[in-house]
C-alpha atoms as a PDB file:
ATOM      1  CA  UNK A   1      14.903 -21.261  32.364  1.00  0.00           C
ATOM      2  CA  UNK A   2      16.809 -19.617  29.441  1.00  0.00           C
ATOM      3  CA  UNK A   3      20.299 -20.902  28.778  1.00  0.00           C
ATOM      4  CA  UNK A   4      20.338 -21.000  25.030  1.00  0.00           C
ATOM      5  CA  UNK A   5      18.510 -17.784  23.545  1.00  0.00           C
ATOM      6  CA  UNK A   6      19.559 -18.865  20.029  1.00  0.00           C
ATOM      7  CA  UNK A   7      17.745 -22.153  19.908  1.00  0.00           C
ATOM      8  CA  UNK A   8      14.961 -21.585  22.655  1.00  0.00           C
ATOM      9  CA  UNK A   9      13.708 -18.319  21.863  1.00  0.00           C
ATOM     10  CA  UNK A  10      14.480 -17.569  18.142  1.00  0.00           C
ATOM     11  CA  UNK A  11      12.438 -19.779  15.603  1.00  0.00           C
ATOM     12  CA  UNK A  12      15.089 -18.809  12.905  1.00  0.00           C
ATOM     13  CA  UNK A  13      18.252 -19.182  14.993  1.00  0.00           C
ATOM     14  CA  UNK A  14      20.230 -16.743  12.024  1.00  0.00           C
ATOM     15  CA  UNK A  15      17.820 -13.756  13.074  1.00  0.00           C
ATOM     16  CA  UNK A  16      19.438 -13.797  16.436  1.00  0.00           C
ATOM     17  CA  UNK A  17      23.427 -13.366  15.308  1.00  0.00           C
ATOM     18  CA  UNK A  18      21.485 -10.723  13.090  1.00  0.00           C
ATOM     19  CA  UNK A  19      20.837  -8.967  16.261  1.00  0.00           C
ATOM     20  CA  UNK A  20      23.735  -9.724  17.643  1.00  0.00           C
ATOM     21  CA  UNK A  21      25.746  -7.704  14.677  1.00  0.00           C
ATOM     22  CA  UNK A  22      23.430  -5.238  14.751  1.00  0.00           C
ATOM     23  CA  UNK A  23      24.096  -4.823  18.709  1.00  0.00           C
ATOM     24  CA  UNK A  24      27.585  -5.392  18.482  1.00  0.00           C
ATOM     25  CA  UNK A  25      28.012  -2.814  15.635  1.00  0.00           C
ATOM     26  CA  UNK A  26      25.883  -0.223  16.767  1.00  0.00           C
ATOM     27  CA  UNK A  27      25.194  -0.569  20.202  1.00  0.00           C
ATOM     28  CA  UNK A  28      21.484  -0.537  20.105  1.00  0.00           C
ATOM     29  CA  UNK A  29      18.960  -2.098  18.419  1.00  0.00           C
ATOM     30  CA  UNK A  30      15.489  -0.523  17.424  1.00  0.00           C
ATOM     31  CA  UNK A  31      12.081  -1.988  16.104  1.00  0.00           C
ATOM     32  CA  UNK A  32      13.966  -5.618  15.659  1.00  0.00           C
ATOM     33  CA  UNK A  33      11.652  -8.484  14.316  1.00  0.00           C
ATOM     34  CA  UNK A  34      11.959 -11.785  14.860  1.00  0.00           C
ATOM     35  CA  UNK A  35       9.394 -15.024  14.878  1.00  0.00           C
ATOM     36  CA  UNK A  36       9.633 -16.636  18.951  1.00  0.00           C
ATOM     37  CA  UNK A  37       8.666 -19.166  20.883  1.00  0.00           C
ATOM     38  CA  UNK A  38       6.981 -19.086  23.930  1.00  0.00           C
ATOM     39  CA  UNK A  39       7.330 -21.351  27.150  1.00  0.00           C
ATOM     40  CA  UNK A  40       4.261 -23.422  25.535  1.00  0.00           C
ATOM     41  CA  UNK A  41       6.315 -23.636  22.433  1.00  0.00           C
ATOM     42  CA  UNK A  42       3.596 -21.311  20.352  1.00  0.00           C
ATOM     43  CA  UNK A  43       4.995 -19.262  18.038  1.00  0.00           C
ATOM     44  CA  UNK A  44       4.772 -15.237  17.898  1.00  0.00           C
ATOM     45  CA  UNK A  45       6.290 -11.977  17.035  1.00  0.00           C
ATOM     46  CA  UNK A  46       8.075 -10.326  18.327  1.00  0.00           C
ATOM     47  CA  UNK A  47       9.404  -6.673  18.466  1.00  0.00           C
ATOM     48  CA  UNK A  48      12.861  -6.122  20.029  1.00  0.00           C
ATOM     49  CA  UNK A  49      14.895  -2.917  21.645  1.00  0.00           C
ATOM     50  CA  UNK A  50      18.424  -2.903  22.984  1.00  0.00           C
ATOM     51  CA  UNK A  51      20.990  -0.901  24.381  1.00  0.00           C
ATOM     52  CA  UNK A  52      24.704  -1.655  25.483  1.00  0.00           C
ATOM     53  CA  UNK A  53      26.028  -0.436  28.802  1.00  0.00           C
ATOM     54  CA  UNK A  54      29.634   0.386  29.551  1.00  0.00           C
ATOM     55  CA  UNK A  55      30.987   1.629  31.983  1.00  0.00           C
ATOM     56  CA  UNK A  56      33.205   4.983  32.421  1.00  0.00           C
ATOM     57  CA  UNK A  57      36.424   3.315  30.659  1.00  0.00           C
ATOM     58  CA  UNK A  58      34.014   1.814  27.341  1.00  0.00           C
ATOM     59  CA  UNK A  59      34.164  -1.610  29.214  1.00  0.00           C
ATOM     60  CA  UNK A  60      30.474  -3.317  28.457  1.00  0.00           C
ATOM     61  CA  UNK A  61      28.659  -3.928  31.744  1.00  0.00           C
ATOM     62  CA  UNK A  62      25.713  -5.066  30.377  1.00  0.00           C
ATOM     63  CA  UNK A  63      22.696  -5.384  27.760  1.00  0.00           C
ATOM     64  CA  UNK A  64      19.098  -4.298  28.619  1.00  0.00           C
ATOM     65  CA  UNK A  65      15.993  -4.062  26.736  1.00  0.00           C
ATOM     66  CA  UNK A  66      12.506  -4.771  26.133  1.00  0.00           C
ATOM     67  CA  UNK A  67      10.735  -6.833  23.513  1.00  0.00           C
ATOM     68  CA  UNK A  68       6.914  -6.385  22.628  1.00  0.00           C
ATOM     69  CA  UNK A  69       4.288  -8.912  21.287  1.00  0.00           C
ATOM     70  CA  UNK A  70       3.255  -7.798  17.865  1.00  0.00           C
ATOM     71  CA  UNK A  71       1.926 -10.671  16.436  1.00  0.00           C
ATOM     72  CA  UNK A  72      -1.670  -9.196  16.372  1.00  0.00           C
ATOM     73  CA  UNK A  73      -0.227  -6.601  14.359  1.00  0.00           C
ATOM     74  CA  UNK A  74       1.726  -8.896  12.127  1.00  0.00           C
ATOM     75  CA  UNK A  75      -1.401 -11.140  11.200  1.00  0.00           C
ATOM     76  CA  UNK A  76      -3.164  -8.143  10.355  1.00  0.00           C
ATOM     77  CA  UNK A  77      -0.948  -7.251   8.061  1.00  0.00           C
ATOM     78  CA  UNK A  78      -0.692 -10.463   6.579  1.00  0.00           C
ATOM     79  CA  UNK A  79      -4.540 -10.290   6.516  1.00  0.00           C
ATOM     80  CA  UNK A  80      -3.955  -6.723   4.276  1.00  0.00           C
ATOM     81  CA  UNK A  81      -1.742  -8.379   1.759  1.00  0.00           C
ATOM     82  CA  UNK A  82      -3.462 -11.294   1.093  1.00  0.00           C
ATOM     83  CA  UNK A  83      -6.895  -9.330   0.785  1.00  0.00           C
ATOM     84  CA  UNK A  84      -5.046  -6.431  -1.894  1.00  0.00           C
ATOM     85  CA  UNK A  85      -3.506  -9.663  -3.590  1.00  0.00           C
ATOM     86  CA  UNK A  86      -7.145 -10.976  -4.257  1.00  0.00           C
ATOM     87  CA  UNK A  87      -8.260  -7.649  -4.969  1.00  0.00           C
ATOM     88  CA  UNK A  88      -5.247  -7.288  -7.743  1.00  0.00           C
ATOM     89  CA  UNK A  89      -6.843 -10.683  -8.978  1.00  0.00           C
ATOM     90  CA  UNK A  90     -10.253  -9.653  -9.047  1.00  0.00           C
ATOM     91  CA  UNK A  91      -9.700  -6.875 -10.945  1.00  0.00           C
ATOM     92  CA  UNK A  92      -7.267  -8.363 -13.389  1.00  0.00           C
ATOM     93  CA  UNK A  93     -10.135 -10.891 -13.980  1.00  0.00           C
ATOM     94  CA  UNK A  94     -12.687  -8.411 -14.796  1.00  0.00           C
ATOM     95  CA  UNK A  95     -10.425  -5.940 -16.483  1.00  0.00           C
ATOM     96  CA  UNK A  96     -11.068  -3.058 -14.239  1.00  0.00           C
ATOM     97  CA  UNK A  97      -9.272  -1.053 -12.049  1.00  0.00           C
ATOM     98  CA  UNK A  98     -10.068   1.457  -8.680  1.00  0.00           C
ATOM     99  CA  UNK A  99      -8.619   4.908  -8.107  1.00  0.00           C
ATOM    100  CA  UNK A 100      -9.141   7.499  -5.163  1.00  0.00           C
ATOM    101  CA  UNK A 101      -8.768  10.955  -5.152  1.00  0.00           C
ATOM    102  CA  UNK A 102      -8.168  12.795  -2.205  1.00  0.00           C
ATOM    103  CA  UNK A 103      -9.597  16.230  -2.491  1.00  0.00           C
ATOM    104  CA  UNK A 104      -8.656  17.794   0.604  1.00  0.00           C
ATOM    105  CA  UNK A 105      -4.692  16.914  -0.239  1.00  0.00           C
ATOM    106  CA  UNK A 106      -5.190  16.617  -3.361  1.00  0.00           C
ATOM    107  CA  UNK A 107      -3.285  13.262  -3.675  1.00  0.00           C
ATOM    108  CA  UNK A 108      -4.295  10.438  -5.943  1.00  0.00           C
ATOM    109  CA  UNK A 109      -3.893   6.470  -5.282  1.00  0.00           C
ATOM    110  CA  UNK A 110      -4.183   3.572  -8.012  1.00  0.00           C
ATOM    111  CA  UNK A 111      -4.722  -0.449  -7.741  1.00  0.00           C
ATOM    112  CA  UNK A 112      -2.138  -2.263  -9.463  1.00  0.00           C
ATOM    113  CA  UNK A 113      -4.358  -3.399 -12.620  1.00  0.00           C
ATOM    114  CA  UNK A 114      -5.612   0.311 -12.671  1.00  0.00           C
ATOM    115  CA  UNK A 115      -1.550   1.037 -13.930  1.00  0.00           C
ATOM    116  CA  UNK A 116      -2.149  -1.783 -16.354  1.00  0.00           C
ATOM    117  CA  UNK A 117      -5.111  -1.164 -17.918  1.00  0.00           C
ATOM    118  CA  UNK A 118      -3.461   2.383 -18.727  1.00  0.00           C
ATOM    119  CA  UNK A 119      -0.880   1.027 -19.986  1.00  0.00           C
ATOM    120  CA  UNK A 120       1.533   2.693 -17.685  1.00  0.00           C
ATOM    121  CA  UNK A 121       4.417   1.563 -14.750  1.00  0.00           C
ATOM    122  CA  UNK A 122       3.836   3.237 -11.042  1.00  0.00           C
ATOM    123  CA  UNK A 123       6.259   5.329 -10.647  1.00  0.00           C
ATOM    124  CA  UNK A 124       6.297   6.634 -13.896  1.00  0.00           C
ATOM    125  CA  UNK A 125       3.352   8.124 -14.337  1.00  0.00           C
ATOM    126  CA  UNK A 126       2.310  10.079 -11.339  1.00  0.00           C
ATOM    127  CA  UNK A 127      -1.891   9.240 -11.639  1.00  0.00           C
ATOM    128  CA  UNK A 128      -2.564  12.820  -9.234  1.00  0.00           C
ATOM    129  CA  UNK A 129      -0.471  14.868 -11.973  1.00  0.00           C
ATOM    130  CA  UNK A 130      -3.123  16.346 -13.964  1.00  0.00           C
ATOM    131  CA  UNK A 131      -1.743  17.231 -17.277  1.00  0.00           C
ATOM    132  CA  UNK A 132      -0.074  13.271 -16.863  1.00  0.00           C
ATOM    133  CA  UNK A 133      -3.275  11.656 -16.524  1.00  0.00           C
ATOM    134  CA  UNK A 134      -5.432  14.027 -18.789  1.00  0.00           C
ATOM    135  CA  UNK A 135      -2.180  12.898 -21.702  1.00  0.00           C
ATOM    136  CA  UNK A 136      -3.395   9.517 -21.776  1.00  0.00           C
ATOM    137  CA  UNK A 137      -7.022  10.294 -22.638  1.00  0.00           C
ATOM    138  CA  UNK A 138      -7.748  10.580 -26.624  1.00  0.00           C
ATOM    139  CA  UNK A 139      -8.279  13.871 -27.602  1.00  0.00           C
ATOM    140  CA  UNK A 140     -11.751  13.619 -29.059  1.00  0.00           C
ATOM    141  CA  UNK A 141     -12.778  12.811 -25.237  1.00  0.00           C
ATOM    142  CA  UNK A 142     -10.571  14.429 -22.868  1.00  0.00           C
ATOM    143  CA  UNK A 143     -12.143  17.620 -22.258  1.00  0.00           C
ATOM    144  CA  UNK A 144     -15.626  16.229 -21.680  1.00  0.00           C
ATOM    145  CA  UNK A 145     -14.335  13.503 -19.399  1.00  0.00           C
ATOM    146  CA  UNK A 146     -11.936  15.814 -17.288  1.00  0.00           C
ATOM    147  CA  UNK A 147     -15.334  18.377 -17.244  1.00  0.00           C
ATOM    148  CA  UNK A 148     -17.598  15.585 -16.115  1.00  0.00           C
ATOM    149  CA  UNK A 149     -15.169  14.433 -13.517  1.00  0.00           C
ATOM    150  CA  UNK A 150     -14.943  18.200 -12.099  1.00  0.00           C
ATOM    151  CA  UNK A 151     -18.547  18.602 -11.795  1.00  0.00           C
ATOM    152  CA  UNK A 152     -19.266  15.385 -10.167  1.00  0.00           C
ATOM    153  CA  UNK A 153     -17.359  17.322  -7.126  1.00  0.00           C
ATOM    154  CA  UNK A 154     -20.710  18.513  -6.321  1.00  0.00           C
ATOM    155  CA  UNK A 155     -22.895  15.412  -7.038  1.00  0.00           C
ATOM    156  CA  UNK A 156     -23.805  13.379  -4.309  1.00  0.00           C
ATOM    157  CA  UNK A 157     -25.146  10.027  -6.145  1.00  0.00           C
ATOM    158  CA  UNK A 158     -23.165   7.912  -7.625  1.00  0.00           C
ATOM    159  CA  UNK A 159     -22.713   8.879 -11.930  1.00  0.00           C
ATOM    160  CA  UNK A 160     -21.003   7.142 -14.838  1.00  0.00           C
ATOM    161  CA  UNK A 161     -18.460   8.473 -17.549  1.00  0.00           C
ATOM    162  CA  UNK A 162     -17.282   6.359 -20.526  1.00  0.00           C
ATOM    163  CA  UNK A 163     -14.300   8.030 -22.442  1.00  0.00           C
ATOM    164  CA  UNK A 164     -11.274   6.300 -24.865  1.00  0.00           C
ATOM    165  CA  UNK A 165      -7.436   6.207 -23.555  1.00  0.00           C
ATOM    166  CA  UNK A 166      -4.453   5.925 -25.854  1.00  0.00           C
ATOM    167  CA  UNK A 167      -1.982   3.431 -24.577  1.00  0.00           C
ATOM    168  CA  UNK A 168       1.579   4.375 -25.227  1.00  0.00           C
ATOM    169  CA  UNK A 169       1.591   2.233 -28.359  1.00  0.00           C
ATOM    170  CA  UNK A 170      -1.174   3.872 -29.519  1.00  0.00           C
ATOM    171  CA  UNK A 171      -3.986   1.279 -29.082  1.00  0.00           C
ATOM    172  CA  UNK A 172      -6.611   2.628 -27.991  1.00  0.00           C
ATOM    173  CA  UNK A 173      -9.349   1.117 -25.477  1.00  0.00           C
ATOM    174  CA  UNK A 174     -12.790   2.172 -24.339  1.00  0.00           C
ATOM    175  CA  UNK A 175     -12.952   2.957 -20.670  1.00  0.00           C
ATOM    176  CA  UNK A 176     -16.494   2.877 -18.198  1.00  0.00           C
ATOM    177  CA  UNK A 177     -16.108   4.875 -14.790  1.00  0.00           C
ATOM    178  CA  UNK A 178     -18.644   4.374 -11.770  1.00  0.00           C
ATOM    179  CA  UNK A 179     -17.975   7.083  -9.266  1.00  0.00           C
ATOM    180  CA  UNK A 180     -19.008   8.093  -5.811  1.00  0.00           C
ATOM    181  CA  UNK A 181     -18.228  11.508  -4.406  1.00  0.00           C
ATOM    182  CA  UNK A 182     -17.610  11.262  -0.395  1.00  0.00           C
ATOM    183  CA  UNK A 183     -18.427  15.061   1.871  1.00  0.00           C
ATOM    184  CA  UNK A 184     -17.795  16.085   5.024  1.00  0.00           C
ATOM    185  CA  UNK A 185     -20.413  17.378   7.557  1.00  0.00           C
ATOM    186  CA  UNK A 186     -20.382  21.006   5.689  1.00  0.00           C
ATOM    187  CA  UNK A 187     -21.401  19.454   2.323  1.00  0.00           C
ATOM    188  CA  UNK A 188     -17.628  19.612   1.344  1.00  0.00           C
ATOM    189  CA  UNK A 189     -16.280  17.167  -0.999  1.00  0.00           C
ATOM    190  CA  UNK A 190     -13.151  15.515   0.415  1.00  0.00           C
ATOM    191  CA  UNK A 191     -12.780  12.298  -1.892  1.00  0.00           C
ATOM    192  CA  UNK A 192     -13.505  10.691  -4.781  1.00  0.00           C
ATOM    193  CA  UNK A 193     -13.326   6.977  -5.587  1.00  0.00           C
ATOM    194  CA  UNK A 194     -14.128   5.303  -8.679  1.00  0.00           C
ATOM    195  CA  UNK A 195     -13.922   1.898 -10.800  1.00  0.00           C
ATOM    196  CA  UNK A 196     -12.432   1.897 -14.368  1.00  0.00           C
ATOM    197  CA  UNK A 197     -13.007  -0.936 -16.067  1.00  0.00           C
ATOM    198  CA  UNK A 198     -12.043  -1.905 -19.865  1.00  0.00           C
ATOM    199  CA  UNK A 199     -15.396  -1.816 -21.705  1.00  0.00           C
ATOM    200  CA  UNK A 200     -13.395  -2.054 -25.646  1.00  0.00           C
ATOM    201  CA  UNK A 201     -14.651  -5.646 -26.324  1.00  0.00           C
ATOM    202  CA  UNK A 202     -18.393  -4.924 -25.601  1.00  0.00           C
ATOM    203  CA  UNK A 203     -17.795  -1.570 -27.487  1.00  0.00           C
ATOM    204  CA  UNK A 204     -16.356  -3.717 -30.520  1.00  0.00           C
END
């Protein structure tokens, strides 16, 4: 039996006047998140909704709701940060970065270290802006790399590209691409992934 929600259900006993605020100032609550315990005293998450009743006058009458188990979903996503936190590590370890490009939307996504190696801050440089990414490669090599890029849309083994970049303080490092061309079942290419890593040592 419940007599005390604060201290037997909520793990961190502020999280419940949270969504008692929330209730009180709104009256509902959607999509709240809180740690629990369970009869057992196991710990999940869980995922709470909320609604005040009143009656014809504004009087409350009552509270009802529903709270879902998400702590399958939680753990997963735990799971995801941890694994792009290594993956940020990796490639800060072996100077390298990954990019995708989707084709179809023509959107373009880059790891952490990818921004770094470049030189640049997300945010500030948007990596699927064309005449924003083609600025940063040196001029001797930008037109061959952005050519050999565009026809690997129709290659379907993996190739290799090395080109220079000019970081915004002018140094300039030596860059080796592996990429892989994805298609759909007509032979279309719908994205492009690839793995930049910093070669200017080995160059040197």
């Amino acid at each position: 039996y419940v007599n005390d929600i604060a201290n037997q259900v909520y793990v961190d006993r502020e999280r419940r006047q949270e969504f008692k605020k929330l209730l009180a100032k709104t009256g509902h609550v959607s999509g709240f998140e809180f740690e629990a315990f369970r009869k057992n005293g196991e710990k999940i998450w869980v995922s709470a909704n909320a609604i005040e009743v009143k009656d014809e006058n504004g009087r409350t009458l009552f509270y009802e709701g529903f709270a879902q188990d998400i702590t399958e979903r939680k753990r997963a996503e735990e799971a995801l940060m941890l694994s792009e936190r290594q993956l940020n590590e990796a490639q800060r370890l072996a100077e390298a970065g990954s990019w995708e490009w989707d084709v179809v939307s023509n959107t373009t996504i880059w790891s952490a270290h990818l921004y770094e190696l470049f030189g640049v801050q997300p945010g500030v440089l948007d990596p699927g802006n064309y005449k924003a990414f083609a600025s940063l490669l040196h001029p001797d090599d930008r037109e061959r790399a952005l050519q050999t890029l565009q026809n690997g849309l129709g290659t379907k083994t993996p190739f290799e590209l090395q080109y220079r970049i000019v970081l915004p303080d002018g140094v300039e490092r030596h860059i080796n691409a592996r990429v892989l061309v994805e298609f759909d079942g007509e032979g279309r290419p719908v994205l492009m992934l690839g793995i930049s890593e910093d070669i200017t040592e080995r160059k040197r």
